[in-house]
N, C-alpha and C. Protein backbone atom coordinates (compact mmCIF):
# COMPACT_ATOMS: atom_id res chain seq x y z
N UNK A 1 -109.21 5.24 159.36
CA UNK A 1 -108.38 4.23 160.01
C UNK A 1 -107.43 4.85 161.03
N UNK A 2 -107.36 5.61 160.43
CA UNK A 2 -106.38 6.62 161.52
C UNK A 2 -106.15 7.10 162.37
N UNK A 3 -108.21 7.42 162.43
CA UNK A 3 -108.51 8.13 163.59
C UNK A 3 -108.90 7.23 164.75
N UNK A 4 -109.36 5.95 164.18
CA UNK A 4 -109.71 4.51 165.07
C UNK A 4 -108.38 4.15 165.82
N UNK A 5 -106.98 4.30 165.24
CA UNK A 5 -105.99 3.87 166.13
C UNK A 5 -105.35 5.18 166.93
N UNK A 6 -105.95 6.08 166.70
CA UNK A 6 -105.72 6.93 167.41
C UNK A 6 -106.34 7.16 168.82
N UNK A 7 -107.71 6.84 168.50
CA UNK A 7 -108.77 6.38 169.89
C UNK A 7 -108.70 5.30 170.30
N UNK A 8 -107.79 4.21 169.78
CA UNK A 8 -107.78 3.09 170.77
C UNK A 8 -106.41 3.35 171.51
N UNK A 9 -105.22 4.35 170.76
CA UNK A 9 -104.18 4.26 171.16
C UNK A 9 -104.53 5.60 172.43
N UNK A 10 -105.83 6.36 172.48
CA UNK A 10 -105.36 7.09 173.66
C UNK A 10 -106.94 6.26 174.36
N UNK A 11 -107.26 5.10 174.00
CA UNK A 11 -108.30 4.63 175.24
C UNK A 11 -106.97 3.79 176.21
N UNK A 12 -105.83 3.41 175.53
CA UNK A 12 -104.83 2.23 176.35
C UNK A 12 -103.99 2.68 177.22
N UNK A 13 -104.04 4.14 176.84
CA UNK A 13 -103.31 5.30 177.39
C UNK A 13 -104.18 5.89 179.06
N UNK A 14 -105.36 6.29 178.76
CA UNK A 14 -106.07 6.31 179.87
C UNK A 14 -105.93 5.27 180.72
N UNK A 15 -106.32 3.99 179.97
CA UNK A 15 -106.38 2.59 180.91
C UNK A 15 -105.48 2.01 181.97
N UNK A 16 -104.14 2.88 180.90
CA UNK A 16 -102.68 2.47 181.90
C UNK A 16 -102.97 3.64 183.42
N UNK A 17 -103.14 4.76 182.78
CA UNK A 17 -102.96 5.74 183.56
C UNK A 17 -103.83 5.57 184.87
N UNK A 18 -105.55 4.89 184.43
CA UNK A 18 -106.13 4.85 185.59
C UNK A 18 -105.60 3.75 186.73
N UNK A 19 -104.92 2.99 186.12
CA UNK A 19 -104.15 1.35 186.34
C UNK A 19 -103.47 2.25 187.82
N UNK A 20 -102.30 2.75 186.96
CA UNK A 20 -101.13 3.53 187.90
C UNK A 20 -101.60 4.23 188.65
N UNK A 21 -102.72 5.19 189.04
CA UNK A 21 -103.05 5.97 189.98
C UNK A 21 -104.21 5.30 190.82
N UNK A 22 -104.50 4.25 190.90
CA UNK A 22 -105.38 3.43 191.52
C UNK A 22 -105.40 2.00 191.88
N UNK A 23 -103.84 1.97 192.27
CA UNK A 23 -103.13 0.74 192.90
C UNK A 23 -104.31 -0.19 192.00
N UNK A 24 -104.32 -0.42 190.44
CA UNK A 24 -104.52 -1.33 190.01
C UNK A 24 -106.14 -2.02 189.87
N UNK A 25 -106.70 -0.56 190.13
CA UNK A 25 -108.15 -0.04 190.32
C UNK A 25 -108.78 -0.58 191.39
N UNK A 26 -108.05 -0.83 192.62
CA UNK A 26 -108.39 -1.33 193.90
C UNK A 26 -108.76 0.49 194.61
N UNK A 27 -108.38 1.58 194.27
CA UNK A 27 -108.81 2.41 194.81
C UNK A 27 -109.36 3.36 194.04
N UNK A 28 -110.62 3.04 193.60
CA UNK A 28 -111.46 4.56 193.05
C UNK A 28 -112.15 5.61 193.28
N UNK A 29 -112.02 5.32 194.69
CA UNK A 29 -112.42 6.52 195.57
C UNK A 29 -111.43 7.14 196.30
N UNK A 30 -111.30 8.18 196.98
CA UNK A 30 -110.43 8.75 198.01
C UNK A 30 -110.19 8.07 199.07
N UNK A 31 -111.63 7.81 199.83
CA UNK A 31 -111.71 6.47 200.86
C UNK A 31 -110.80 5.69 200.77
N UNK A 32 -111.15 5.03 199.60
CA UNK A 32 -110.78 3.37 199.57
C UNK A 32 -109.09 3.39 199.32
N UNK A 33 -108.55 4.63 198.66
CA UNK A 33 -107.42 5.18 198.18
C UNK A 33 -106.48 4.87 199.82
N UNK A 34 -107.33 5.88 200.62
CA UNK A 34 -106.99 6.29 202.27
C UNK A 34 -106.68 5.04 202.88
N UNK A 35 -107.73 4.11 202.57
CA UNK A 35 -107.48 3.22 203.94
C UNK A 35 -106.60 1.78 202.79
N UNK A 36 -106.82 2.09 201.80
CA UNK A 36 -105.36 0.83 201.34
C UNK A 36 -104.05 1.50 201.35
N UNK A 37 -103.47 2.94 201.61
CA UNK A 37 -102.48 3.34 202.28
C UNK A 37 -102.21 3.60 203.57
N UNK A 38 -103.11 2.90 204.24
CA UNK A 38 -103.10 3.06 205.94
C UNK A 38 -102.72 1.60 205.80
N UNK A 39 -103.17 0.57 205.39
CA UNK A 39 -103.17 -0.47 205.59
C UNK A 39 -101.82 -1.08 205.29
N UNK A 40 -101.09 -0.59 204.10
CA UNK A 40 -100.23 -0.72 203.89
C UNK A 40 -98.39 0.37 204.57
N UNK A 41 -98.69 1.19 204.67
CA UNK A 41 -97.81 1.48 205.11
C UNK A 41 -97.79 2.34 206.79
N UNK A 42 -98.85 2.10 207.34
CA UNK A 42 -99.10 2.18 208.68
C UNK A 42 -98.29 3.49 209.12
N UNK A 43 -98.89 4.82 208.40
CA UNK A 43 -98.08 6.29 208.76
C UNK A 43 -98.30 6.06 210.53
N UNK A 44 -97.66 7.64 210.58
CA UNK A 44 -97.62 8.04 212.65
C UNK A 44 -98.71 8.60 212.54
N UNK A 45 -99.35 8.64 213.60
CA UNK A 45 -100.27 9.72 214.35
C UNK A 45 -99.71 10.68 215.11
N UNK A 46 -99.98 11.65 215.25
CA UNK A 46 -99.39 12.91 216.04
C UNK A 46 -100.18 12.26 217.72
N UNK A 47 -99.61 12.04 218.71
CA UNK A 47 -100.18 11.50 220.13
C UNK A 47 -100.91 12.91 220.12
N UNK A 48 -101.88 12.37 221.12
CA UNK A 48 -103.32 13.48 221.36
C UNK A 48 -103.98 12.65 222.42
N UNK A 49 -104.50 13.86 223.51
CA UNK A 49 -105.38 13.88 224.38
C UNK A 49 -106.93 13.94 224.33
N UNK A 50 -107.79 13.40 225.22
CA UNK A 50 -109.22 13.91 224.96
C UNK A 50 -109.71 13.95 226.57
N UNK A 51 -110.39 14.92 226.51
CA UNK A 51 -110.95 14.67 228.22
C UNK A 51 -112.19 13.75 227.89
N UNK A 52 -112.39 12.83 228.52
CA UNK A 52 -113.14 11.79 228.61
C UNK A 52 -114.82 12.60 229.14
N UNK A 53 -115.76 11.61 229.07
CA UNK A 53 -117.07 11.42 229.57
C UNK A 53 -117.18 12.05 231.13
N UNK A 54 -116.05 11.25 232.05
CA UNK A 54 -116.09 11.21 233.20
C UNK A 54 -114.92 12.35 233.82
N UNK A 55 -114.64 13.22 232.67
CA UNK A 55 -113.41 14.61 233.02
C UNK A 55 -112.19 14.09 233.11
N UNK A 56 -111.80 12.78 232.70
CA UNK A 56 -110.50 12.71 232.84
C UNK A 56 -109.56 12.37 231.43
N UNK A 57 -108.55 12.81 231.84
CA UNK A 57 -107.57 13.28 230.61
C UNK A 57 -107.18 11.73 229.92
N UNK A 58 -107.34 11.21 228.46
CA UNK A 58 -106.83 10.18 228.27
C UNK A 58 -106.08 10.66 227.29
N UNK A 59 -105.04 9.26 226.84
CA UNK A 59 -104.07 9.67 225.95
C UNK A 59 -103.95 9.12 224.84
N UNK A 60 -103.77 8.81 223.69
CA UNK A 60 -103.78 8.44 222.17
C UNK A 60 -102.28 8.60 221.97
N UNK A 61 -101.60 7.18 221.62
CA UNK A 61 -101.74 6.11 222.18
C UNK A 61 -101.31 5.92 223.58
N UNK A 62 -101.94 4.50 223.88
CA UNK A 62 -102.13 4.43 225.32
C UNK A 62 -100.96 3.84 226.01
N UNK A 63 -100.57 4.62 227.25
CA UNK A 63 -99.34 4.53 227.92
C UNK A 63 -99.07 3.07 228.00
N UNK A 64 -100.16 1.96 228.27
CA UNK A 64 -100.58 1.03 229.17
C UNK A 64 -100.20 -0.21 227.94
N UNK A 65 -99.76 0.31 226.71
CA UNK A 65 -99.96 -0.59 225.73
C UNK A 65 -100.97 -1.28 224.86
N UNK A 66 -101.86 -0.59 225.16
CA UNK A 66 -103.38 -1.09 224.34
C UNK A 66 -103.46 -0.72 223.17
N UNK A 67 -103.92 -0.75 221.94
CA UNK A 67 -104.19 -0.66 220.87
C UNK A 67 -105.82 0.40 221.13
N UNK A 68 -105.77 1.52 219.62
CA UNK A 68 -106.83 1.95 220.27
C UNK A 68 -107.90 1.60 218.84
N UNK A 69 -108.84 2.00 219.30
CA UNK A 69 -110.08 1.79 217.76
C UNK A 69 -110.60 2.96 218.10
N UNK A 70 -109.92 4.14 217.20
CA UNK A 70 -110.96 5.39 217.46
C UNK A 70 -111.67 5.54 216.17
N UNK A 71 -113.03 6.45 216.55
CA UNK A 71 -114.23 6.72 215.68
C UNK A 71 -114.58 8.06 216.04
N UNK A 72 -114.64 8.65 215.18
CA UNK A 72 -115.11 9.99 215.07
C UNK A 72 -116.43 10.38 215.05
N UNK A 73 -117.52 11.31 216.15
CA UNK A 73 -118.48 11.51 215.93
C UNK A 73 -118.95 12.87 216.03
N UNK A 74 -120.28 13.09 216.84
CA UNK A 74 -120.72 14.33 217.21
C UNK A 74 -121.85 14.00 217.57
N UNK A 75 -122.25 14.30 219.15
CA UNK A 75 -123.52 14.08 219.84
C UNK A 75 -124.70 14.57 219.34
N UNK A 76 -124.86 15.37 218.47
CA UNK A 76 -125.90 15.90 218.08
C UNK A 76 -126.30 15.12 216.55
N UNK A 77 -125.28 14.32 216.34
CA UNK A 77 -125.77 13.82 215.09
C UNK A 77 -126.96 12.75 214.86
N UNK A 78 -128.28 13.09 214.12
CA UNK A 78 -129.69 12.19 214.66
C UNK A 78 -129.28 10.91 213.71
N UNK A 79 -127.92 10.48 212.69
CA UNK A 79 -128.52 9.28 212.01
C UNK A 79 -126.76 8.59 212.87
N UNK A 80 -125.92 8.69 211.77
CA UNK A 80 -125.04 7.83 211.41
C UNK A 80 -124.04 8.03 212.70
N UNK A 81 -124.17 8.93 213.55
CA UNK A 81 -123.45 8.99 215.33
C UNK A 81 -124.25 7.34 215.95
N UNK A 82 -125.75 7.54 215.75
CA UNK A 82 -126.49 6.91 216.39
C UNK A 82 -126.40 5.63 216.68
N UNK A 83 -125.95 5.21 215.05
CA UNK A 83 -126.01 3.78 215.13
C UNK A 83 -124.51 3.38 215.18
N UNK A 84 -123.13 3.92 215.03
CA UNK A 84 -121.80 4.11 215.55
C UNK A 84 -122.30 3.55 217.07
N UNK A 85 -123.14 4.78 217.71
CA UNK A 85 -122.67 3.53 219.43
C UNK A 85 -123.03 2.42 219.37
N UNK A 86 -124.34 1.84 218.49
CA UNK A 86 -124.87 0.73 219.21
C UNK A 86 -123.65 -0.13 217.90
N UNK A 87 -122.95 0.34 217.24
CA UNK A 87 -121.64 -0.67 216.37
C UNK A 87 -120.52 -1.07 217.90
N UNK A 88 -120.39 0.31 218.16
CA UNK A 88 -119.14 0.34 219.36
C UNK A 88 -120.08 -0.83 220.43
N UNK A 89 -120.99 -0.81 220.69
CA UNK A 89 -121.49 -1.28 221.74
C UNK A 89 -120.85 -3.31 221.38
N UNK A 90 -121.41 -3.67 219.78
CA UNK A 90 -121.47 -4.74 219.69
C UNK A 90 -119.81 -4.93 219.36
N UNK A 91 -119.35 -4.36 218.84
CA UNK A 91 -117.47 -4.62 218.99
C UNK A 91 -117.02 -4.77 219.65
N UNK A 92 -117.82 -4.07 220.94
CA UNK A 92 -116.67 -4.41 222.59
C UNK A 92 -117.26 -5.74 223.24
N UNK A 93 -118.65 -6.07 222.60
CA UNK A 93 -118.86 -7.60 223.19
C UNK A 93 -117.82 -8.67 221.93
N UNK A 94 -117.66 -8.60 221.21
CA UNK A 94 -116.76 -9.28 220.17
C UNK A 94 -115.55 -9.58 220.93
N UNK A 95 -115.13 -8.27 220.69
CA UNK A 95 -113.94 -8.23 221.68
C UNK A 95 -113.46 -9.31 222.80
N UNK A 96 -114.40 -8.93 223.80
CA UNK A 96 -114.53 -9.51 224.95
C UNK A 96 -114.90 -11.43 224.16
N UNK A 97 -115.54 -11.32 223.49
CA UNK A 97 -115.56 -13.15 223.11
C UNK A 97 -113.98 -13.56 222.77
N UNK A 98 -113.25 -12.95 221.71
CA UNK A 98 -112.25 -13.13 221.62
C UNK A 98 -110.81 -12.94 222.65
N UNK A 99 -111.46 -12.80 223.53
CA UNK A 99 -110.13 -12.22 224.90
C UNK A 99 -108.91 -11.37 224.43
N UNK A 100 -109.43 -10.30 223.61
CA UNK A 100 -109.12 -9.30 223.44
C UNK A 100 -109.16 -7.92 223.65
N UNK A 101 -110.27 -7.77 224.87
CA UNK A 101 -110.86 -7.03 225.18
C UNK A 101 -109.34 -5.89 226.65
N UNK A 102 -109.34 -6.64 227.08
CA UNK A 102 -108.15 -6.11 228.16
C UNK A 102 -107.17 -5.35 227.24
N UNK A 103 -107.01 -5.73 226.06
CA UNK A 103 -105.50 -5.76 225.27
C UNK A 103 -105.96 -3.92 224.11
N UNK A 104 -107.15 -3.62 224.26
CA UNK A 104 -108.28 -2.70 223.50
C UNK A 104 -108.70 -1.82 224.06
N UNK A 105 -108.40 -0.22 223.55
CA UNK A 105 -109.78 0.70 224.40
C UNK A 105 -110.28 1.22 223.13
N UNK A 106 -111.44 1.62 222.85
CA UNK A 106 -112.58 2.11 222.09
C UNK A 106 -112.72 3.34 222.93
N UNK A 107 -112.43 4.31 221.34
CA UNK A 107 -112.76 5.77 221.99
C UNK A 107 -113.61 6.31 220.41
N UNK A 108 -114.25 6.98 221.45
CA UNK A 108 -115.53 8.05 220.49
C UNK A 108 -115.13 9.29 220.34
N UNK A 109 -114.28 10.34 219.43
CA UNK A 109 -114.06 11.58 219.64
C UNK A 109 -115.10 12.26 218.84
N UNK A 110 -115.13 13.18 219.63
CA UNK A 110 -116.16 14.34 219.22
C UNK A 110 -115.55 15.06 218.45
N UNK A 111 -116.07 15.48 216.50
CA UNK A 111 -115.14 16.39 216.58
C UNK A 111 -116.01 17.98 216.37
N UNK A 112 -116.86 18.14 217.34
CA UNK A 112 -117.98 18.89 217.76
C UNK A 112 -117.37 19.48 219.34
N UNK A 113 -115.83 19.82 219.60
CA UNK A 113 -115.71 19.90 220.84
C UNK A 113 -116.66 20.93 221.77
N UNK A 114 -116.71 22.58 221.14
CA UNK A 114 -116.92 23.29 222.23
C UNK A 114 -118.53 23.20 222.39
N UNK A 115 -119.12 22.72 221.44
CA UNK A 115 -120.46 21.75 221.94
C UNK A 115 -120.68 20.98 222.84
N UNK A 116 -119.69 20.05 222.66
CA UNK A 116 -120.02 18.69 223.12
C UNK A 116 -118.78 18.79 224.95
N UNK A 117 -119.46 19.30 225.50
CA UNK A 117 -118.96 19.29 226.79
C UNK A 117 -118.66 18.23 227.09
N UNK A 118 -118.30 18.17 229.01
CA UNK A 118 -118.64 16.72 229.47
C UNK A 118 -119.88 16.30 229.65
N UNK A 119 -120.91 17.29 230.52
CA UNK A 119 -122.02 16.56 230.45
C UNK A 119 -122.76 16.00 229.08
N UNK A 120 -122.70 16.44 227.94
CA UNK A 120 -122.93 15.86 226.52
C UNK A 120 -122.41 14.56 226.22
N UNK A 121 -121.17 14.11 226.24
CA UNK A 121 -120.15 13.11 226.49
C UNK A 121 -120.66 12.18 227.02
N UNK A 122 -121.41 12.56 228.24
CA UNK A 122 -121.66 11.41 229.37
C UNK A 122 -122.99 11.06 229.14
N UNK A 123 -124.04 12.44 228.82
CA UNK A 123 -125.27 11.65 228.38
C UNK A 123 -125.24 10.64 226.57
N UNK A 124 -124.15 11.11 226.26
CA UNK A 124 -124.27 9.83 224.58
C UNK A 124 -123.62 8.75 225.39
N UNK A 125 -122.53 8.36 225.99
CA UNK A 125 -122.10 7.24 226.42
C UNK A 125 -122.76 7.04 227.44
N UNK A 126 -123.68 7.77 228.33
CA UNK A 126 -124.89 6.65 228.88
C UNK A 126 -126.05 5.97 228.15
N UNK A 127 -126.49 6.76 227.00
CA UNK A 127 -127.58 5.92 226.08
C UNK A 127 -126.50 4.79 225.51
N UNK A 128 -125.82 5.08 224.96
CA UNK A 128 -124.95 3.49 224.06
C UNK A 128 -124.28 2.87 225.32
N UNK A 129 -124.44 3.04 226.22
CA UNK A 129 -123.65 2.46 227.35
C UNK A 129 -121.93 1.94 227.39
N UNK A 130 -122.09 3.19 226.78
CA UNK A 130 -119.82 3.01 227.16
C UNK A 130 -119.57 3.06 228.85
N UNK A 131 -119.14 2.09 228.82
CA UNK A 131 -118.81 1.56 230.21
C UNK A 131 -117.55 2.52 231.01
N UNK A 132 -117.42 3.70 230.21
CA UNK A 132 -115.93 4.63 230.42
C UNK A 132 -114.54 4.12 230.53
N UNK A 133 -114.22 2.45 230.87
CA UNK A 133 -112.84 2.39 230.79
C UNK A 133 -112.91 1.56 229.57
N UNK A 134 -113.33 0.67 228.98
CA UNK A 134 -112.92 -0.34 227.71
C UNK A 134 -113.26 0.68 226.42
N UNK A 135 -114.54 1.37 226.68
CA UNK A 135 -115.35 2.28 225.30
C UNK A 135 -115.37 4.09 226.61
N UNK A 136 -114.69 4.75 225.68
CA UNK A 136 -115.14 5.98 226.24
C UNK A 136 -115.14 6.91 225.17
N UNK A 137 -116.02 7.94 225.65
CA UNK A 137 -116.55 9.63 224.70
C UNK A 137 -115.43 10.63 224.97
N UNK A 138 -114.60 11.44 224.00
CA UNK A 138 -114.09 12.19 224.18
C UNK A 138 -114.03 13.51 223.68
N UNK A 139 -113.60 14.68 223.53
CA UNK A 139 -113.48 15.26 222.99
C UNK A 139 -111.85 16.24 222.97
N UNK A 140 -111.47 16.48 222.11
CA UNK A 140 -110.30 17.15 222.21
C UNK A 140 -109.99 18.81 222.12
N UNK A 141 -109.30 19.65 222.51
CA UNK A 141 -108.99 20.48 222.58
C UNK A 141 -109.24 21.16 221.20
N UNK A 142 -110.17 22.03 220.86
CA UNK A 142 -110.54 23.08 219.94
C UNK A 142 -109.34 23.04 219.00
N UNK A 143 -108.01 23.65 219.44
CA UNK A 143 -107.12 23.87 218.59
C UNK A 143 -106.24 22.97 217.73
N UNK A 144 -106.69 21.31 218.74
CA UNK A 144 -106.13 20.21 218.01
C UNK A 144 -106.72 19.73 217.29
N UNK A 145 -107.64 19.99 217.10
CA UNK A 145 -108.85 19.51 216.14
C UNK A 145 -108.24 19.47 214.66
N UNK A 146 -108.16 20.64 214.41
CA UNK A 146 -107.33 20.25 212.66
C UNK A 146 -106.29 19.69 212.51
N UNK A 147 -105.47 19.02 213.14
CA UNK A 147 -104.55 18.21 212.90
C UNK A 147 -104.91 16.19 213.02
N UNK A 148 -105.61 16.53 213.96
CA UNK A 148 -106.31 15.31 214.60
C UNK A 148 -107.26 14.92 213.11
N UNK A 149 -107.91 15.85 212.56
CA UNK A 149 -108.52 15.25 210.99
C UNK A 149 -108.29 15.29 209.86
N UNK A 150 -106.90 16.01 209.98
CA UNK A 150 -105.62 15.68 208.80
C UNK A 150 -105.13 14.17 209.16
N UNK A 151 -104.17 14.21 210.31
CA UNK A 151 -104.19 12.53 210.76
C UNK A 151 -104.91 11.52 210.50
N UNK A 152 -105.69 12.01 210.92
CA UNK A 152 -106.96 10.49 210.45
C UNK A 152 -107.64 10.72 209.50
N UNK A 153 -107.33 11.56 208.54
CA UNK A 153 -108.36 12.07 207.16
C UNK A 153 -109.96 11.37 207.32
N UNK A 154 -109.99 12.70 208.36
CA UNK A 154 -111.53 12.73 208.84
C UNK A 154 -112.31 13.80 207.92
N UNK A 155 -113.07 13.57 207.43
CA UNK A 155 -114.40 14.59 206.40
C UNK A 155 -115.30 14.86 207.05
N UNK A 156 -115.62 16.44 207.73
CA UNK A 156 -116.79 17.04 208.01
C UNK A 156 -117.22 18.18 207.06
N UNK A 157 -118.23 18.11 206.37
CA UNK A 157 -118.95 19.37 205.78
C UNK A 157 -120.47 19.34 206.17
N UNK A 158 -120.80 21.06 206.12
CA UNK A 158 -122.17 20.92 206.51
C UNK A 158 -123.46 20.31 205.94
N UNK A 159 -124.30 19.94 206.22
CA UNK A 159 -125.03 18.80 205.28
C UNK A 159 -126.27 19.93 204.69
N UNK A 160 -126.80 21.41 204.93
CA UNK A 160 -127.69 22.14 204.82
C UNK A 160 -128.63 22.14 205.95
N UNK A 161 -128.98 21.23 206.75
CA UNK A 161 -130.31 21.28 207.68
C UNK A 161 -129.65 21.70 208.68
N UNK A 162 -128.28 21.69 208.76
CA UNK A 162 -127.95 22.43 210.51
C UNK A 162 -127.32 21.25 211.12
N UNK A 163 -126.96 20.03 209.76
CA UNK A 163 -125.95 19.08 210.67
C UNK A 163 -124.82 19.09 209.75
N UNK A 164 -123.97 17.80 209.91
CA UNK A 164 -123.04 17.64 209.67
C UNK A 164 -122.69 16.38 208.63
N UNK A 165 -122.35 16.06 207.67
CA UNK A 165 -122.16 14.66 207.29
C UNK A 165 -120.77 14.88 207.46
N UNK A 166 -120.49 14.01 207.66
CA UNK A 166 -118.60 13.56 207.85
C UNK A 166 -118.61 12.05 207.65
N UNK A 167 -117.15 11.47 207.73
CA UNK A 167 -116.79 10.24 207.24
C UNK A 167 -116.95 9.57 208.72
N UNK A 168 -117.52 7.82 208.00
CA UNK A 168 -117.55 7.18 209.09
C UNK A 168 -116.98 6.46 209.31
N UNK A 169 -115.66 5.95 209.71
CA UNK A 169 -114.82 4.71 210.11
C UNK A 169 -114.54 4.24 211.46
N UNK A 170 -113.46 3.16 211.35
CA UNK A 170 -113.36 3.06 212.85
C UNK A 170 -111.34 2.84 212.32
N UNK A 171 -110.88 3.59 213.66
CA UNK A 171 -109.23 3.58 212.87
C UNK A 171 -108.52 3.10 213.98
N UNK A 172 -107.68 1.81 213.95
CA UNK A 172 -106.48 0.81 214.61
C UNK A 172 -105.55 1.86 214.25
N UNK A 173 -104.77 2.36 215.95
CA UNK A 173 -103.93 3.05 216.18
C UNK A 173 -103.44 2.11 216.90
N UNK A 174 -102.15 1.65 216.51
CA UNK A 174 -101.26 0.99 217.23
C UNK A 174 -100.67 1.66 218.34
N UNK A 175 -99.73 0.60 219.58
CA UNK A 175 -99.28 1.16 220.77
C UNK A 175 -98.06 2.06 220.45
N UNK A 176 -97.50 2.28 219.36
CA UNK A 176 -96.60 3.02 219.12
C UNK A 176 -97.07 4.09 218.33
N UNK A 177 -98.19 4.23 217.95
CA UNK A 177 -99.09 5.92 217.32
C UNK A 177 -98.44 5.88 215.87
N UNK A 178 -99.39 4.33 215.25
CA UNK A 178 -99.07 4.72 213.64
C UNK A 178 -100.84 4.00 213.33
N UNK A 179 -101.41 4.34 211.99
CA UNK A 179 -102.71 3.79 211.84
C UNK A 179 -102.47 3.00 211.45
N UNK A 180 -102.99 1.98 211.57
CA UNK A 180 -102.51 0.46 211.14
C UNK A 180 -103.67 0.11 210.16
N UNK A 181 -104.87 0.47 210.02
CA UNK A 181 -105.96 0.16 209.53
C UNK A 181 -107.28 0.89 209.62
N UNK A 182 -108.01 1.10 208.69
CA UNK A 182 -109.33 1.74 208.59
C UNK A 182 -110.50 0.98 208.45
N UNK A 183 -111.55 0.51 208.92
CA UNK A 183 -112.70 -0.11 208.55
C UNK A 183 -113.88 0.40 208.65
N UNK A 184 -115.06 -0.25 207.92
CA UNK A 184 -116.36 0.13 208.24
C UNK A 184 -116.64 -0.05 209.91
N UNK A 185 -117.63 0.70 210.33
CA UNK A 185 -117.99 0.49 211.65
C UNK A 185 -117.80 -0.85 212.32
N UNK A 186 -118.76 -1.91 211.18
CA UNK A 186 -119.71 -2.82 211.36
C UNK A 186 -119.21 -3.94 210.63
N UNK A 187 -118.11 -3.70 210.31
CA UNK A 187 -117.07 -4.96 209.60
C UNK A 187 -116.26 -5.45 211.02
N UNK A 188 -117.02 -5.58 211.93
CA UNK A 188 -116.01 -6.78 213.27
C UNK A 188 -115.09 -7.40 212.63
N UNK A 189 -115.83 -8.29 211.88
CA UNK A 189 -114.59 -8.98 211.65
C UNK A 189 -113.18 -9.08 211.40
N UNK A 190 -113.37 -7.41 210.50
CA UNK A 190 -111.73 -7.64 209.80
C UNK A 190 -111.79 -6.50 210.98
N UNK A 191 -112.07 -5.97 212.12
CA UNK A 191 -111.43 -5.02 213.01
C UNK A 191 -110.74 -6.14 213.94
N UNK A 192 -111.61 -7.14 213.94
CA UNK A 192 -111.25 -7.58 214.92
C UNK A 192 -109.94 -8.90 214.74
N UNK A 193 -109.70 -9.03 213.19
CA UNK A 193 -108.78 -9.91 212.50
C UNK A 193 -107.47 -8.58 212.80
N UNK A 194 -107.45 -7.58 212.34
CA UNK A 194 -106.66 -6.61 212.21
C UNK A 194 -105.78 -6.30 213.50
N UNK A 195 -106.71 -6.12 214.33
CA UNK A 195 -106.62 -6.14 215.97
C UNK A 195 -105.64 -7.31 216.61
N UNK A 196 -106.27 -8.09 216.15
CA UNK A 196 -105.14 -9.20 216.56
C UNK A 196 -104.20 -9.75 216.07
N UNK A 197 -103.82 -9.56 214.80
CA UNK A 197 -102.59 -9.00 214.32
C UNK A 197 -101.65 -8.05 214.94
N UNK A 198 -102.26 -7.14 215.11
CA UNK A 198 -101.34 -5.56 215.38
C UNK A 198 -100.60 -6.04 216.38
N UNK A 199 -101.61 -7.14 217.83
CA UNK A 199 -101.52 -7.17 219.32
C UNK A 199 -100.26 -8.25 219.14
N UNK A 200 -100.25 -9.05 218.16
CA UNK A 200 -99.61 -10.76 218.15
C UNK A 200 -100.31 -11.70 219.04
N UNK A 201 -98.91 -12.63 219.42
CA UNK A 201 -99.61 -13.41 220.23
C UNK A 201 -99.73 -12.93 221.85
């Protein structure tokens, strides 16, 4: 009898414990952990540059007041880069339905920089057809790189064949450089619910 209330008294014990470290078992992954504390308390981003597709210097966040939706990739990647553009491709027509599109830039960072040149840049955003000012390819400076995927708790490890698996999201950086939100690629909807929130009216 003893030993029965002893195992129920440390199963209630675990139960609390997993309770408390998993906002209430809404986060049982690291992921899901990540982006319901982005969502909720909208940390800073460290501002960061990328030279664009077309060689020119852009800025994170944007001078101009836009909200940004960055996504992390790497041109050489044959699956989950691939279908990221043709996501970016159909978000910026969303966008544009909702007349939100002016108010938005969509950026692709490489985090494959001294690979992924400009001409690399320009041939992935000519197959997905980033138009260079609403959706553009970037890549950032070698040395900013590890901070830039501490910030955005970006995951790259090598996958064995000579690529890369890393994490795939898409991340609402507000005009004042805090993350406001994390989503699946291909969840428009709540990017694009989120988005217009951040913007108001």
């Amino acid at each position: 009898m003893h030993a029965l209330v002893a195992s129920l008294l440390s199963l209630v014990a675990g139960v609390v414990l997993l309770w408390s470290h998993t906002d209430g078992f809404q986060a049982l992954t690291a992921e899901r952990a990540r982006r319901l504390e982005a969502a909720r308390s909208t940390p800073p981003v460290a501002p960061f540059t990328v030279e664009t597709m077309d060689g020119t210097v852009l800025r994170v966040p944007r001078v101009n007041g836009r909200v940004a939706l960055v996504e992390f990739i790497y041109t050489r990647c044959p699956t989950l880069c691939q279908s990221a553009g043709a996501d970016r491709k159909r978000l910026g027509a969303q966008l544009e339905i909702e007349d939100l599109a002016d108010r938005v830039s969509l950026l692709s960072v490489s985090f494959d920089p001294t690979h992924d040149d400009v001409p690399r840049l320009a041939d992935y955003g000519r197959r997905h057809r980033a138009d260079g000012a609403r959706w553009t390819v970037g890549r950032p400076q070698p040395a900013a790189l590890a901070g830039l995927r501490s910030d955005f708790g970006v995951t790259v490890i090598p996958d064995g064949y000579g690529g890369r698996a890393h994490s795939v999201a898409v991340h609402l950086v507000t005009a004042d450089g805090r993350l406001a939100g994390i989503f699946d690629p291909d969840d428009f909807g709540a990017i694009v619910s989120a988005t217009r929130r951040t913007l108001g009216p």
